[in-house]
Each structure stands twice: as C-alpha cells, then as structure tokens.
N, C-alpha and C. Protein backbone atom coordinates (compact mmCIF):
# COMPACT_ATOMS: atom_id res chain seq x y z
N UNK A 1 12.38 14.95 -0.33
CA UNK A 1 12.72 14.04 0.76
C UNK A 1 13.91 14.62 1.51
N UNK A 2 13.49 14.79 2.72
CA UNK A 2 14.54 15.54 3.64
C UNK A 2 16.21 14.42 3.68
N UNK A 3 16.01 13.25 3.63
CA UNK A 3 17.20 12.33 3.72
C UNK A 3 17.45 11.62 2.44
N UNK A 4 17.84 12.47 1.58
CA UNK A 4 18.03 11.77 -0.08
C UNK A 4 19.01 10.92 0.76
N UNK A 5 19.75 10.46 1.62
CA UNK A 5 20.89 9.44 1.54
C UNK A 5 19.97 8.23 1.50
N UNK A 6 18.58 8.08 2.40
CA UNK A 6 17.82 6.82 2.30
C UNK A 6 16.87 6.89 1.36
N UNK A 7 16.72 7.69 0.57
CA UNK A 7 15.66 7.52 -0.71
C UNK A 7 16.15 6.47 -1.96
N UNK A 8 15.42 5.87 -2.23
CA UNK A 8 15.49 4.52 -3.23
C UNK A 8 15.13 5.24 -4.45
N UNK A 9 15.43 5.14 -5.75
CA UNK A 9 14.79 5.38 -6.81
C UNK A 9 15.07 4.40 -7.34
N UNK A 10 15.60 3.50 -7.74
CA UNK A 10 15.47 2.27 -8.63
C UNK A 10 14.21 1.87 -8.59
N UNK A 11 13.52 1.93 -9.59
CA UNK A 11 12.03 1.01 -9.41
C UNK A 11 12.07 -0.70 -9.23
N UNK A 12 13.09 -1.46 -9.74
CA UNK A 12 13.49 -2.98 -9.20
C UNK A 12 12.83 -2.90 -7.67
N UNK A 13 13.73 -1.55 -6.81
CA UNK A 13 13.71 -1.48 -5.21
C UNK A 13 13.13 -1.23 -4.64
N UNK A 14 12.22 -0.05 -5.20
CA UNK A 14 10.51 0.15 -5.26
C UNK A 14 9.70 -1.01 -4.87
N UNK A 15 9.45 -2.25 -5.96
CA UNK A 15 8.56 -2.96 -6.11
C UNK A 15 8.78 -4.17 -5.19
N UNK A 16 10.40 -4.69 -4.55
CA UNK A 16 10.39 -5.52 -3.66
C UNK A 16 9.71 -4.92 -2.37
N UNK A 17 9.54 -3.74 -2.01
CA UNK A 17 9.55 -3.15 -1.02
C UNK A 17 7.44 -3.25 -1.43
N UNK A 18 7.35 -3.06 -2.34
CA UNK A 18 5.87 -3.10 -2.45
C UNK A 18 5.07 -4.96 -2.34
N UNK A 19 6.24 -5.30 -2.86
CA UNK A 19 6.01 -6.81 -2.61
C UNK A 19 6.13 -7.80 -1.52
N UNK A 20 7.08 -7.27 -0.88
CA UNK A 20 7.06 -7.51 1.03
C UNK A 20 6.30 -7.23 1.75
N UNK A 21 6.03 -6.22 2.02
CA UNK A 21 5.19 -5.21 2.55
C UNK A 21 3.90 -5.98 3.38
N UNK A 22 2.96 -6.19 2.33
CA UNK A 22 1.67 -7.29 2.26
C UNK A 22 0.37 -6.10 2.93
N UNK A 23 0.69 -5.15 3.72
CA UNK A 23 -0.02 -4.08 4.18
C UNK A 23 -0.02 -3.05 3.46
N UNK A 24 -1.15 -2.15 3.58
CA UNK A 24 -0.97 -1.34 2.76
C UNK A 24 -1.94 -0.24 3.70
N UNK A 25 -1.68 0.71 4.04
CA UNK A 25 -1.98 1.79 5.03
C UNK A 25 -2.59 2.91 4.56
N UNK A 26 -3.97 3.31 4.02
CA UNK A 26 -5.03 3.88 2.89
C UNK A 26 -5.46 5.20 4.17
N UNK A 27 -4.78 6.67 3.58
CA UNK A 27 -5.38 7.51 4.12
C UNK A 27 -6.66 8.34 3.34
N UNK A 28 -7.40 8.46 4.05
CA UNK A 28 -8.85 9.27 2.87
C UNK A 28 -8.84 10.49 4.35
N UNK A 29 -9.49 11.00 3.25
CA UNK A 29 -9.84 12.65 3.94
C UNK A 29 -11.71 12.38 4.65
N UNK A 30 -11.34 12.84 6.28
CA UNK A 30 -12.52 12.57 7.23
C UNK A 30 -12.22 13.91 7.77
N UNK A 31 -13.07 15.22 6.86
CA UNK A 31 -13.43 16.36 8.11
C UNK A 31 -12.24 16.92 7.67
N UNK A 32 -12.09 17.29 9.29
CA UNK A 32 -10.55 17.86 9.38
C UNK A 32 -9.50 17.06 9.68
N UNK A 33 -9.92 15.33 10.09
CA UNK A 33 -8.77 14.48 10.74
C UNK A 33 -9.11 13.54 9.43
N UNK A 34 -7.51 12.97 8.95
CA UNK A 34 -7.33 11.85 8.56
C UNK A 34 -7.75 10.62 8.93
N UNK A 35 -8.38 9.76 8.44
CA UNK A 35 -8.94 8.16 8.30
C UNK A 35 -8.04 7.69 7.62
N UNK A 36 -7.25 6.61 8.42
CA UNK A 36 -5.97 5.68 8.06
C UNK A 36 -6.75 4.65 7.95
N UNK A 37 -6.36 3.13 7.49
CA UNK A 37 -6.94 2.25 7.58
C UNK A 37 -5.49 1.17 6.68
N UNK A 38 -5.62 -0.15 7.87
CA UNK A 38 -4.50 -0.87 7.24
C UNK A 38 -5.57 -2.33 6.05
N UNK A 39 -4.92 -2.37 4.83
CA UNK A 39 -5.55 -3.54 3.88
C UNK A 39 -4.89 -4.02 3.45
N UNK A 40 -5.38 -5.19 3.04
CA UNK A 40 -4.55 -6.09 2.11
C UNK A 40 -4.45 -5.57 0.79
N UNK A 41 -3.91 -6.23 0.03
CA UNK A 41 -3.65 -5.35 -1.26
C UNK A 41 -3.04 -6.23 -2.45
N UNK A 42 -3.30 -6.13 -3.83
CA UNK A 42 -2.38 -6.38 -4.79
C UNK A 42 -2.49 -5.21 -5.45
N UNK A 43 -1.29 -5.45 -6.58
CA UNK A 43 -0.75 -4.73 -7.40
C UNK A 43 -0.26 -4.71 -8.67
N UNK A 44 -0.08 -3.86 -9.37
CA UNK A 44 0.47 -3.92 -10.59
C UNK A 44 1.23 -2.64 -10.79
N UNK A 45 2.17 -2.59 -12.13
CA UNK A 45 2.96 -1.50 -12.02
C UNK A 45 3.69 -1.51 -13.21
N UNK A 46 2.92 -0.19 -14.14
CA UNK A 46 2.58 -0.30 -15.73
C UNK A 46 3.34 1.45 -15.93
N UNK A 47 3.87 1.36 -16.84
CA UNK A 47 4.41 3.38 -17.12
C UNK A 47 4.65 3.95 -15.87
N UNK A 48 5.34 3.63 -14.91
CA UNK A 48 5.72 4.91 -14.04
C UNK A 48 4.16 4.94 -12.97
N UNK A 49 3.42 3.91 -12.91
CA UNK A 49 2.17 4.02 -11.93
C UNK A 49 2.11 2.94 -11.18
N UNK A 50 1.80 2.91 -9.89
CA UNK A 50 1.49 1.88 -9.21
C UNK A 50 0.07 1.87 -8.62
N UNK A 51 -0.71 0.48 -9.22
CA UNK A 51 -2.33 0.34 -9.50
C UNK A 51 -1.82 -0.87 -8.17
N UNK A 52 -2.85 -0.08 -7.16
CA UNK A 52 -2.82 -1.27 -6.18
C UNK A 52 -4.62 -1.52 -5.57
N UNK A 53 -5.13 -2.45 -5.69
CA UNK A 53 -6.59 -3.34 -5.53
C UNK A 53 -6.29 -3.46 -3.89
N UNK A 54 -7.56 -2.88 -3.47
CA UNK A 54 -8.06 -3.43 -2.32
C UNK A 54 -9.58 -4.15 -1.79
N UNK A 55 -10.13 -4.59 -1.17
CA UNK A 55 -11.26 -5.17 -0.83
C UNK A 55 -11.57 -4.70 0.35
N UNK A 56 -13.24 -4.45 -0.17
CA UNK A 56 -14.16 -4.45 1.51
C UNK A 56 -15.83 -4.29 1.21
N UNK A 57 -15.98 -3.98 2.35
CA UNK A 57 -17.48 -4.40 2.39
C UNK A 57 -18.01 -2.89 1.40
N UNK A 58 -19.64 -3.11 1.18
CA UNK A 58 -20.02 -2.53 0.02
C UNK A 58 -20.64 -1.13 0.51
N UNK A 59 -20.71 -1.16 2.28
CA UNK A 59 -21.18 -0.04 2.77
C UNK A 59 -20.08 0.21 3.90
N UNK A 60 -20.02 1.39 4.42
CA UNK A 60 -19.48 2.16 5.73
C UNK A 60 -18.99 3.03 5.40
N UNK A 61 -18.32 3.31 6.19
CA UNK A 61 -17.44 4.91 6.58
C UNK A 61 -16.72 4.91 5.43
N UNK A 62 -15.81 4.27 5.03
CA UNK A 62 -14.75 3.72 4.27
C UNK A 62 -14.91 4.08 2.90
N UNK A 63 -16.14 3.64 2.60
CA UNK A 63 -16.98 4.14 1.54
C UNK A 63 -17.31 5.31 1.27
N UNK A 64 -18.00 5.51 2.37
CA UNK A 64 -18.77 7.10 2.17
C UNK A 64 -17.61 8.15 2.14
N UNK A 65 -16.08 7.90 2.38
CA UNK A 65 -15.56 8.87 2.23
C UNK A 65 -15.11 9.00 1.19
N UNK A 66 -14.64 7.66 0.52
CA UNK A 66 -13.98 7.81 -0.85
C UNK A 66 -15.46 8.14 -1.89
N UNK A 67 -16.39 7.94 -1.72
CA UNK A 67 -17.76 8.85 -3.15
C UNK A 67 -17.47 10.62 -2.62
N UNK A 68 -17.43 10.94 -1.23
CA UNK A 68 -17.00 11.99 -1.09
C UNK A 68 -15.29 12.78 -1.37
N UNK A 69 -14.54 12.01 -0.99
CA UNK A 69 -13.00 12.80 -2.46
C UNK A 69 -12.54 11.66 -2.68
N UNK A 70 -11.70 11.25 -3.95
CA UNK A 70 -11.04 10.39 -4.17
C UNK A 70 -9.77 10.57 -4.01
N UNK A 71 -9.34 11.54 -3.35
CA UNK A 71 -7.66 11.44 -3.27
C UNK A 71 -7.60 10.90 -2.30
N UNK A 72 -6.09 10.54 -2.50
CA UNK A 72 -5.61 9.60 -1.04
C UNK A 72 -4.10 9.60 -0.94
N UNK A 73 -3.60 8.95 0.47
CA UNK A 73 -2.46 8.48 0.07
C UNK A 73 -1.60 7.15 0.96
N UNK A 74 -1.37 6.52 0.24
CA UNK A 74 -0.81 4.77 1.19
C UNK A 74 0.76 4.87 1.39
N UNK A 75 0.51 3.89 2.00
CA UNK A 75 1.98 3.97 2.81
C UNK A 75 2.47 2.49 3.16
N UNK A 76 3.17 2.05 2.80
CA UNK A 76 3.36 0.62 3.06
C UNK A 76 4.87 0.59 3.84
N UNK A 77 4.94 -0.70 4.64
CA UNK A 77 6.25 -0.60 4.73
C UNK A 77 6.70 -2.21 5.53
N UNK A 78 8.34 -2.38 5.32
CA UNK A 78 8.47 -3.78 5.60
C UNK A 78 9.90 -3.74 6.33
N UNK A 79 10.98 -4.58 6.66
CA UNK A 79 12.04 -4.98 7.18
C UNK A 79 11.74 -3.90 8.76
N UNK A 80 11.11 -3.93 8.98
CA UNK A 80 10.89 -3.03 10.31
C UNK A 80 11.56 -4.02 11.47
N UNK A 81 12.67 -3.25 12.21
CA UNK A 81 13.53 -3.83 13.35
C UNK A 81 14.60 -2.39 14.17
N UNK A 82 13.93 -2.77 15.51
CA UNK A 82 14.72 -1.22 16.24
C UNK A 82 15.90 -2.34 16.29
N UNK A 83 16.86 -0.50 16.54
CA UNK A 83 18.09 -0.49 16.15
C UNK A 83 18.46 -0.19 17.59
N UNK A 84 18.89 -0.61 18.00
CA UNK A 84 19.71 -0.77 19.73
C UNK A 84 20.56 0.54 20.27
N UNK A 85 19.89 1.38 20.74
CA UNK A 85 21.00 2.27 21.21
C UNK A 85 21.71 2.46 22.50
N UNK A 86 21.70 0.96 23.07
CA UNK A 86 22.44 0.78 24.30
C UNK A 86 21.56 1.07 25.75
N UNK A 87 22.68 2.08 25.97
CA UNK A 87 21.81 2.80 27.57
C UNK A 87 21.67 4.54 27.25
N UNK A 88 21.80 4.70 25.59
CA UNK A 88 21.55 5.69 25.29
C UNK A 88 20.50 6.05 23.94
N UNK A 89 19.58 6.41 25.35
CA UNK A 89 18.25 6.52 24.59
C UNK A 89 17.82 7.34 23.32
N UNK A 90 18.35 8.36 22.89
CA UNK A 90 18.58 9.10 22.23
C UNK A 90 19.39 8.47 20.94
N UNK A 91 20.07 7.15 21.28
CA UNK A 91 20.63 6.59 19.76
C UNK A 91 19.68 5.00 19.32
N UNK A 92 18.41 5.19 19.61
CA UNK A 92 17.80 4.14 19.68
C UNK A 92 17.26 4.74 18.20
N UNK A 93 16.66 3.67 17.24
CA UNK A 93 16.09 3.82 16.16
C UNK A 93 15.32 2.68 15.69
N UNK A 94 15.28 2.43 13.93
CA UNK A 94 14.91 1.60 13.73
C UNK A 94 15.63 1.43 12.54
N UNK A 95 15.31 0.37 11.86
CA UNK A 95 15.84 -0.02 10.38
C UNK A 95 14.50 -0.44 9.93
N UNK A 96 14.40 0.06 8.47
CA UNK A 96 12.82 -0.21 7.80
C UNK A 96 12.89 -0.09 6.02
N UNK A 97 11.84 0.05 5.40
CA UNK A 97 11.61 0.14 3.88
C UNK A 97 10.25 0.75 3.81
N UNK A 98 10.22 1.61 3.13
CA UNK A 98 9.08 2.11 2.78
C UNK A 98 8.42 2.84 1.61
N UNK A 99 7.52 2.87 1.47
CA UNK A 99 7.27 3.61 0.02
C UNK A 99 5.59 4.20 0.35
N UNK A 100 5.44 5.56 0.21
CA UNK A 100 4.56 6.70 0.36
C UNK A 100 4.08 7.02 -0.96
N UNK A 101 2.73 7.37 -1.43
CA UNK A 101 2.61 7.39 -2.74
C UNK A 101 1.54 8.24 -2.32
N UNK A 102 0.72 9.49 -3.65
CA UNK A 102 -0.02 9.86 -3.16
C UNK A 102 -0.72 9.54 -4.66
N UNK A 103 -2.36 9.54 -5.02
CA UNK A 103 -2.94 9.28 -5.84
C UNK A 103 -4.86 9.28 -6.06
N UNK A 104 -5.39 8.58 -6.80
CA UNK A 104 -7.09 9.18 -6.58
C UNK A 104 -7.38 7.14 -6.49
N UNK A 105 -8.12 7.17 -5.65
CA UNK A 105 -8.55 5.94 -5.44
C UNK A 105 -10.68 5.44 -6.30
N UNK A 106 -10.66 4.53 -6.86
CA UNK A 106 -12.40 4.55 -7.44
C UNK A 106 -12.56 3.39 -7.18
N UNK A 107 -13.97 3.31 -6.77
CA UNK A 107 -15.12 1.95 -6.91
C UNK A 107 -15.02 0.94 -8.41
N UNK A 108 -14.52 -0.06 -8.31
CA UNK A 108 -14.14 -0.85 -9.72
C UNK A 108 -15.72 -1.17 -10.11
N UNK A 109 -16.48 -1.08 -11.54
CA UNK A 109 -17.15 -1.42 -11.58
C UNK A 109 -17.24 -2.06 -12.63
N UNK A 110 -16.74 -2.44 -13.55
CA UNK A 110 -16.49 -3.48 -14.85
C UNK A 110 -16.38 -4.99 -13.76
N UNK A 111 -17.05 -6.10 -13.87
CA UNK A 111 -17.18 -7.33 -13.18
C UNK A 111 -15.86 -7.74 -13.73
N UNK A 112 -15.51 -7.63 -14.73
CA UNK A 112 -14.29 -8.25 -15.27
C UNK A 112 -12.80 -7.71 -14.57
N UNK A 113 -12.75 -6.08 -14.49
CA UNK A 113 -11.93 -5.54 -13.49
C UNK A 113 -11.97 -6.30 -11.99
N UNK A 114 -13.04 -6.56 -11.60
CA UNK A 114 -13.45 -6.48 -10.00
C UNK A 114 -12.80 -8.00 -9.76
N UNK A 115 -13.00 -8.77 -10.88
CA UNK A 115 -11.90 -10.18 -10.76
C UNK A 115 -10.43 -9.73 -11.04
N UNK A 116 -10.25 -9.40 -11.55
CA UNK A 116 -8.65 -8.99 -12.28
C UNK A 116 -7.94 -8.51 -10.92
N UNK A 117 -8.99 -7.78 -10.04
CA UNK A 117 -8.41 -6.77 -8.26
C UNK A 117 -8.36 -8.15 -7.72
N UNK A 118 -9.56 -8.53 -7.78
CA UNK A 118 -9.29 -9.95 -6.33
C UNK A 118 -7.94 -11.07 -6.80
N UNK A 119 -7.82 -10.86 -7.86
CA UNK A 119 -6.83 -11.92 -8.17
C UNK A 119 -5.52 -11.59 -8.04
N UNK A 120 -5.40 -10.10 -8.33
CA UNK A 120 -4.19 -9.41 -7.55
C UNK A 120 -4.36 -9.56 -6.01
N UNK A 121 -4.92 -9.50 -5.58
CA UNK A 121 -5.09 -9.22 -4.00
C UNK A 121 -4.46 -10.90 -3.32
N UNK A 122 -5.26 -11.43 -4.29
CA UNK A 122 -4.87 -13.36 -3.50
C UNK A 122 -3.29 -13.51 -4.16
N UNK A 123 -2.99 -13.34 -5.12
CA UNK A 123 -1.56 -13.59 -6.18
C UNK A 123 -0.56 -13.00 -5.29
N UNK A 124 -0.67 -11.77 -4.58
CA UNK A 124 0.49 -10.71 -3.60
C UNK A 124 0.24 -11.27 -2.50
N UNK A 125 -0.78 -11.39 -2.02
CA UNK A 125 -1.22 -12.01 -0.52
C UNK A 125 -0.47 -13.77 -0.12
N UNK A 126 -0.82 -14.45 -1.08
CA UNK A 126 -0.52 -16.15 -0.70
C UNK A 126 0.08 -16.11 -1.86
N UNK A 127 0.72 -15.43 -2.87
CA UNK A 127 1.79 -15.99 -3.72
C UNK A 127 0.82 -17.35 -4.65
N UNK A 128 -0.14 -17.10 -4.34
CA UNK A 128 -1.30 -18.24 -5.69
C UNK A 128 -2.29 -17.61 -6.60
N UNK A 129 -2.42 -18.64 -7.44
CA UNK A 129 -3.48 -18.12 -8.10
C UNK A 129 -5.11 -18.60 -7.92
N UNK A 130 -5.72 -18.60 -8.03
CA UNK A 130 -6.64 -18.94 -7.59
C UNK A 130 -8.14 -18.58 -8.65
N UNK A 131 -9.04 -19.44 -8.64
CA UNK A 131 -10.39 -19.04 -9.70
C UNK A 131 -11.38 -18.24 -8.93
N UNK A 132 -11.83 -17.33 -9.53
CA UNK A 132 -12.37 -16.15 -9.03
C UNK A 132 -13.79 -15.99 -9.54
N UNK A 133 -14.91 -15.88 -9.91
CA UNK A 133 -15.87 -15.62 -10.57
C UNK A 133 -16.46 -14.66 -10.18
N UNK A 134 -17.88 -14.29 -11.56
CA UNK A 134 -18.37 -13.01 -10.97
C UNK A 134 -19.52 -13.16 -9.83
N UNK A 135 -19.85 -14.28 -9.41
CA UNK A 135 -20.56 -14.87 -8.37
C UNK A 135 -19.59 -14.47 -7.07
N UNK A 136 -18.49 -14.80 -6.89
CA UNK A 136 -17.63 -14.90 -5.62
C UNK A 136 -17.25 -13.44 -5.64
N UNK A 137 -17.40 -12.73 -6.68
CA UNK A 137 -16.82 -10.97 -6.39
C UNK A 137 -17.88 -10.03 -6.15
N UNK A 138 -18.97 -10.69 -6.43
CA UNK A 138 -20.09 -9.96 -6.60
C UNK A 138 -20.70 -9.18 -4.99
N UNK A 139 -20.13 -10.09 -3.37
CA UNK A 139 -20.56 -9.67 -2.47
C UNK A 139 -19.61 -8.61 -1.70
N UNK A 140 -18.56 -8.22 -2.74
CA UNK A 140 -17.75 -7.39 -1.99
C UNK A 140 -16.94 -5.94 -3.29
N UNK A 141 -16.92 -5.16 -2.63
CA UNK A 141 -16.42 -4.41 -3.42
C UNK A 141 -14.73 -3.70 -3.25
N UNK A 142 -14.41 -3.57 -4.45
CA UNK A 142 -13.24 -3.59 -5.05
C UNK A 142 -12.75 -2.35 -5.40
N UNK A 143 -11.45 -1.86 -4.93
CA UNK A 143 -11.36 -0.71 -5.45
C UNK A 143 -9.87 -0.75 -5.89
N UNK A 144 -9.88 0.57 -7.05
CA UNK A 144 -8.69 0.67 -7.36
C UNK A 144 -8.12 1.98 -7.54
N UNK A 145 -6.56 1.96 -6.39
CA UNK A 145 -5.93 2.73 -6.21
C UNK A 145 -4.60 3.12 -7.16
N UNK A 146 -4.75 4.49 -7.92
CA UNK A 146 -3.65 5.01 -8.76
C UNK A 146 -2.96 5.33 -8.18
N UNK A 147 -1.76 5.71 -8.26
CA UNK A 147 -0.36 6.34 -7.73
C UNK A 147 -0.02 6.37 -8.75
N UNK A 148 0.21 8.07 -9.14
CA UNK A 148 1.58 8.35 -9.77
C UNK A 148 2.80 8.79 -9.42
N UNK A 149 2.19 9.68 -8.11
CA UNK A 149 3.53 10.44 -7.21
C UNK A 149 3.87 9.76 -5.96
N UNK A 150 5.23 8.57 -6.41
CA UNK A 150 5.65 8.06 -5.49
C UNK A 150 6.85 8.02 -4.83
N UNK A 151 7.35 7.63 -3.73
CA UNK A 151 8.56 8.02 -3.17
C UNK A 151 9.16 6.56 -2.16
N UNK A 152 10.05 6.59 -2.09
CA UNK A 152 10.57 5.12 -1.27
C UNK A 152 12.10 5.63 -0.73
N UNK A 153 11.94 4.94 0.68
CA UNK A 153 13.23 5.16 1.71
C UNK A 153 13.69 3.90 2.36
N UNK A 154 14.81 3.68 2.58
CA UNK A 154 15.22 2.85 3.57
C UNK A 154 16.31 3.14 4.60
N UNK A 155 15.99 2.52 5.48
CA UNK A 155 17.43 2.61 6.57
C UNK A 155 17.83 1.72 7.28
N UNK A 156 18.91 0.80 6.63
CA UNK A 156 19.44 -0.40 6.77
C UNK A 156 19.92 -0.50 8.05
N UNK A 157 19.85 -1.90 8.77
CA UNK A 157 20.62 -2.25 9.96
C UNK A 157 22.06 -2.22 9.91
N UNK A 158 22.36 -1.20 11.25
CA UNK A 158 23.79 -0.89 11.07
C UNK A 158 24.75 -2.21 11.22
N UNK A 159 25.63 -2.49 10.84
CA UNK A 159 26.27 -3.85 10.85
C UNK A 159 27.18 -4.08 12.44
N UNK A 160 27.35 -4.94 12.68
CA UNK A 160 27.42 -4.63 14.37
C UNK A 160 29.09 -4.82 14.27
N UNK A 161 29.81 -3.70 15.44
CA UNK A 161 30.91 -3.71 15.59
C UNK A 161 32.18 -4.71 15.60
C-alpha cells in the first residue's frame, strides 16, 4: 500500500468498515476488460478470512464468468464525503473507508449453505433475522466469496480550521 499512513490493520476496523459499507463491488475476469458489478452482501469472518454471500439470478453473464475463473476481487467502501478545496482545485479530495480483498468466489450448493448466505445477506442488509427455507432459496442462487488477501484504508475528514 503506497499510503501506509491510511492503511487500517486492526481487524475490529476492518469489519466496521465491512459492516457499513452494505455494497459490495465484485470484479470477475471478462476477456481482456474487467466486469465490476455492485451487490448486496453478508458476511462472516472466521481465521484471518472474510466469507462474504451474495445473491442472483441462476443464469447470465455473471454466471458464465465465474464457471469460467473463480478469482476475483471486491471492494467495498463507506463514509464517502469530498473534502473542500476552496477555489483551489487541485486541493479538492475526499474522505472515505475502504477495504479491497482479493480471493476465489463458488456456486453454494449444499441447500443448507444456500440458507446460511441468504441469512447473512438479510442479517447485514436490514440488521434482522428472518426465516428462510429451502423453498424460498431454491429460485435464486447463492454464492460464496473467500478472501484471504485483504487490505483496508481510510482518509478522515480534515477537522475544519
């Protein structure tokens, strides 16, 4: 990380920043150009890994790229607010939080997993819990994203004169 002064390593600081967030920004490999895509998401975060569940439909692009590679890498980020640089454009910025992870993303296919994702997904999303069955999971598919190699920055609002 080119600016260790804004790199976070506390994992506490990590996980608020994963817990704010609520987006989660899924790059897969298309060709020669990157396929970004913004999702909802839950999570968990067990030994040094962050397992984050997403949802979508059971066919498209989206799909067909992750059976074709499973690496990937997300990007989340939250407190996002430009930073005022007057009438000088050049000191304009922003203040933000973020955390970049890179990892192999798979198709959940245990019915019992594929509830365990949606219930992360609603639990991070609306802060509830909610009953899930394998009837209500059954029309959508579930995937789950590893991260082991992760990284987190921030750059706080400067405090005003």
């Amino acid at each position: 990380m080119r600016r260790s002064d804004r790199e976070i390593t506390a994992i506490p600081e990590i996980l608020d920043i994963v817990e704010e967030a609520k987006v989660l920004h899924l790059g897969l490999f298309d060709g020669e150009y990157p396929y970004v895509i913004p999702l909802h998401y839950g999570y968990e975060y067990t030994d040094n890994t962050l397992v984050f569940y997403v949802h979508g439909a059971k066919e498209g692009h989206k799909i067909e790229l992750i059976h074709a590679n499973q690496n990937v890498c997300v990007e989340l980020e939250c407190n996002m607010e430009i930073v005022s640089g007057g009438d000088v454009p050049c000191k304009y910025g922003a203040s933000y939080a973020s955390v970049i992870g890179r990892g192999k993303i798979e198709i959940v296919k245990d019915v019992q997993e594929k509830i365990q994702g949606l219930n992360c997904i609603m639990k991070n999303q609306t802060g509830r819990e909610f009953p899930i069955n394998a009837q209500m999971a059954q029309p959508v598919e579930v995937m789950k994203i590893t991260i082991n190699d992760f990284t987190a920055k921030s750059r706080k609002k400067p405090e005003p004169k």
